[in-house]
Structures are given as structure tokens and as C-alpha cells.
Protein backbone atom coordinates (compact mmCIF):
# COMPACT_ATOMS: atom_id res chain seq x y z
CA UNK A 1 40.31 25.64 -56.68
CA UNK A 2 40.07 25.51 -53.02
CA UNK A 3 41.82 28.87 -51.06
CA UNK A 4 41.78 29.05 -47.25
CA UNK A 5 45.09 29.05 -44.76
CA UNK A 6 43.41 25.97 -42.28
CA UNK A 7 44.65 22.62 -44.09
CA UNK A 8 41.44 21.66 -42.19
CA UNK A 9 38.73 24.01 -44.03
CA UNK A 10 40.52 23.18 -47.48
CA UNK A 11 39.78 19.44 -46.70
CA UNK A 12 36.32 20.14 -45.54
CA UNK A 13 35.53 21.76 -48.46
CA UNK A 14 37.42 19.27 -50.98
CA UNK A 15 35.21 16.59 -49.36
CA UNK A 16 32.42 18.55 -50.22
CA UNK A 17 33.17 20.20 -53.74
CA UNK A 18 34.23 15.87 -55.16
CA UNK A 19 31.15 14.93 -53.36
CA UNK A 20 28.77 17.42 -55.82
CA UNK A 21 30.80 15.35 -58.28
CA UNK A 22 33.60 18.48 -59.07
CA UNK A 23 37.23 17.86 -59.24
CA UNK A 24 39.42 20.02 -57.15
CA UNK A 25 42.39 21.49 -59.47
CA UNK A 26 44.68 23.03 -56.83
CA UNK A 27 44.43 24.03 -53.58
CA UNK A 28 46.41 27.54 -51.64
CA UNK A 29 46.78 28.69 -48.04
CA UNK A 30 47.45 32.56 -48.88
CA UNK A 31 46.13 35.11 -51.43
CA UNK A 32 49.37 35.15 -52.98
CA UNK A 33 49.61 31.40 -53.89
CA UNK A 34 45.94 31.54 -55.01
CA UNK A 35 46.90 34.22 -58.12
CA UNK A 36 49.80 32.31 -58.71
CA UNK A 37 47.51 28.96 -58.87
CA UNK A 38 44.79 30.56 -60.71
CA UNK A 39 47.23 31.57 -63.62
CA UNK A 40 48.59 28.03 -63.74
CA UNK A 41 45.19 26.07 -64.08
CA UNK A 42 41.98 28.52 -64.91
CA UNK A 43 39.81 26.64 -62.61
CA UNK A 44 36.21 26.87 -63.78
CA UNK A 45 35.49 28.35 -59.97
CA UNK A 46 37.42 29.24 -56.71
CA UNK A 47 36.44 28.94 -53.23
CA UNK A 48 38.34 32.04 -51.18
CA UNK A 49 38.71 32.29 -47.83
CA UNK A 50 38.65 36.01 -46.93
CA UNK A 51 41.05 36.24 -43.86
CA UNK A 52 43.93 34.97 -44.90
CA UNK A 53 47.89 36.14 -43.89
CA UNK A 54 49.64 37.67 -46.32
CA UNK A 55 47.02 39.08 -49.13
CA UNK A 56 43.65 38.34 -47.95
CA UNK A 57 40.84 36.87 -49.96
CA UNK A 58 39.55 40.54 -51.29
CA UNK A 59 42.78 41.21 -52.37
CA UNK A 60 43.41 38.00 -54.47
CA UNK A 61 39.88 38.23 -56.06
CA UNK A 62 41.00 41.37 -57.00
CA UNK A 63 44.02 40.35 -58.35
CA UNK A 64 42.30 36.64 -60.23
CA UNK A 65 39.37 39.22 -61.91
CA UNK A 66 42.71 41.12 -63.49
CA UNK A 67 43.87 37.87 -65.22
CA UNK A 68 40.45 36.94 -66.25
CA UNK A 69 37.19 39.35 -65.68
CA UNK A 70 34.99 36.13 -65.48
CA UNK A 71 36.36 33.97 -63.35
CA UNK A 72 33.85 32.79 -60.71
CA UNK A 73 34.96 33.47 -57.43
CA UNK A 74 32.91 32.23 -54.02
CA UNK A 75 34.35 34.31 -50.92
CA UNK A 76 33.55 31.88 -47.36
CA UNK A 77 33.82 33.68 -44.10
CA UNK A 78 33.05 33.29 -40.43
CA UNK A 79 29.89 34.79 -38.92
CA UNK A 80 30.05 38.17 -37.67
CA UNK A 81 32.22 39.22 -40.73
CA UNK A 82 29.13 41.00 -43.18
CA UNK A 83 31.02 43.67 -43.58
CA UNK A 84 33.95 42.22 -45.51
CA UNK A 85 31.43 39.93 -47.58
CA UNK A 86 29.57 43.56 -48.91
CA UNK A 87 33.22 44.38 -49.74
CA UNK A 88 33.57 40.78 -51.65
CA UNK A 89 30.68 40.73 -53.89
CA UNK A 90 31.40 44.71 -54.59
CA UNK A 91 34.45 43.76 -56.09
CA UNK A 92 33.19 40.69 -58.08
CA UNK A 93 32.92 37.55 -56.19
CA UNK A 94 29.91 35.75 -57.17
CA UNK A 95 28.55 34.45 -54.32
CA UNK A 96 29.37 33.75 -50.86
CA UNK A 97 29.52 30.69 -47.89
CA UNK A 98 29.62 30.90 -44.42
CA UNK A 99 32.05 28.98 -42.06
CA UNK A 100 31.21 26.81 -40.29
CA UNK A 101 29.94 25.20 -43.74
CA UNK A 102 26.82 23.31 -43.91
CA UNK A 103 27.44 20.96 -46.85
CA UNK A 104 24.18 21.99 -48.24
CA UNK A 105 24.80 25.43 -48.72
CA UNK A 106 28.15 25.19 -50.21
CA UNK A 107 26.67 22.63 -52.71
CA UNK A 108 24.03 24.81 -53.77
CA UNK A 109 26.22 28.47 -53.63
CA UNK A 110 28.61 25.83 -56.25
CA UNK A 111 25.57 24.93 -58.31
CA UNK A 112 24.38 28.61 -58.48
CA UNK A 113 27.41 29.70 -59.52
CA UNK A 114 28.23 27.29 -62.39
CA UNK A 115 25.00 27.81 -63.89
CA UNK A 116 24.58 31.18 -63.62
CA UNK A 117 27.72 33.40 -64.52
């Protein structure tokens, strides 16, 4: 599942997650939708944006590791934002991206992630 508020970054990174031969279950532009969308399909990982309006990315990790304690969450964010990613992986997420994405390193934070947790 594919979380970020610019239709533009969710493309990006659909482009990218079918390329490394995944299939995107659902896709949401706030935190909010993203629980909802988690509950509905258990995707095997999500890719969360962590500035979002509404409930931000921390928040709805949060909120996904309540429904299921494993799920395998990758926070992306832009440069400058270290901070918030310390934040990210201290309350679960298993890995993180930076924007703008290099296709490499989203392909291999995906692959770490599936095969690891």
C-alpha cells in the first residue's frame, strides 16, 4: 500500500514498487484513509509519507501497528526532516526512503524489508 497526499509521489512510487515485480493493493492521501485501508486489505508492506494533512504518517503507523504489531511499515520523507524519521523507526517503522526517490533505494529499502521482518 502506497500512502502520501501528492497523487504525483503515489504514482512515482507505484511505478516503482510493480516494477520490483510487487502489486500495489490500495493507495491513500491522509493518515486517516491509510488505517482505514490497512484494515480493509493487510498489505504485506506500506509505504508512508510522513507529512501528511490530517494525521500524519507517525500517527497512522501508530495507529496500523495497533491493528497488527507486524505490519511492515517504510516511512519516506524529504531531506532536512531526520528528526521526524528518529521519531518513525522509534515507533516501529521498519525502514525508511528519502524524497526525492532514487528508484534504487526504494527497491532495495522494499527488498530489505520483505526479507527481513
Amino acid at each position: 500500500m502506497i500512502v502520501d497526499d501528492a497523487p504525483f509521489m503515489r504514482s512515482m512510487l507505484r511505478e516503482i514498487v510493480e516494477e520490483s515485480g510487487h502489486e500495489v493493493a490500495a493507495e491513500a492521501a491522509t493518515g486517516e484513509e491509510a488505517v482505514r485501508l490497512y484494515r480493509e486489505h493487510l498489505p504485506d508492506l506500506v509505504t508512508m509519507d510522513i507529512t501528511m494533512p490530517e494525521m500524519d504518517g507517525i500517527h497512522a503507523l501508530r495507529n496500523i501497528l495497533r491493528l497488527n504489531s507486524k505490519a511492515k511499515v517504510i516511512m519516506c520523507s524529504a531531506m532536512g526532516q531526520q528528526k521526524l524519521m528518529v521519531e518513525a523507526i522509534s515507533a516501529g517503522a521498519k525502514d525508511f526512503i528519502m524524497k526525492p526517490f532514487q528508484k534504487d533505494m526504494v527497491k532495495e529499502a522494499i527488498q530489505h524489508v520483505l526479507s527481513k521482518y
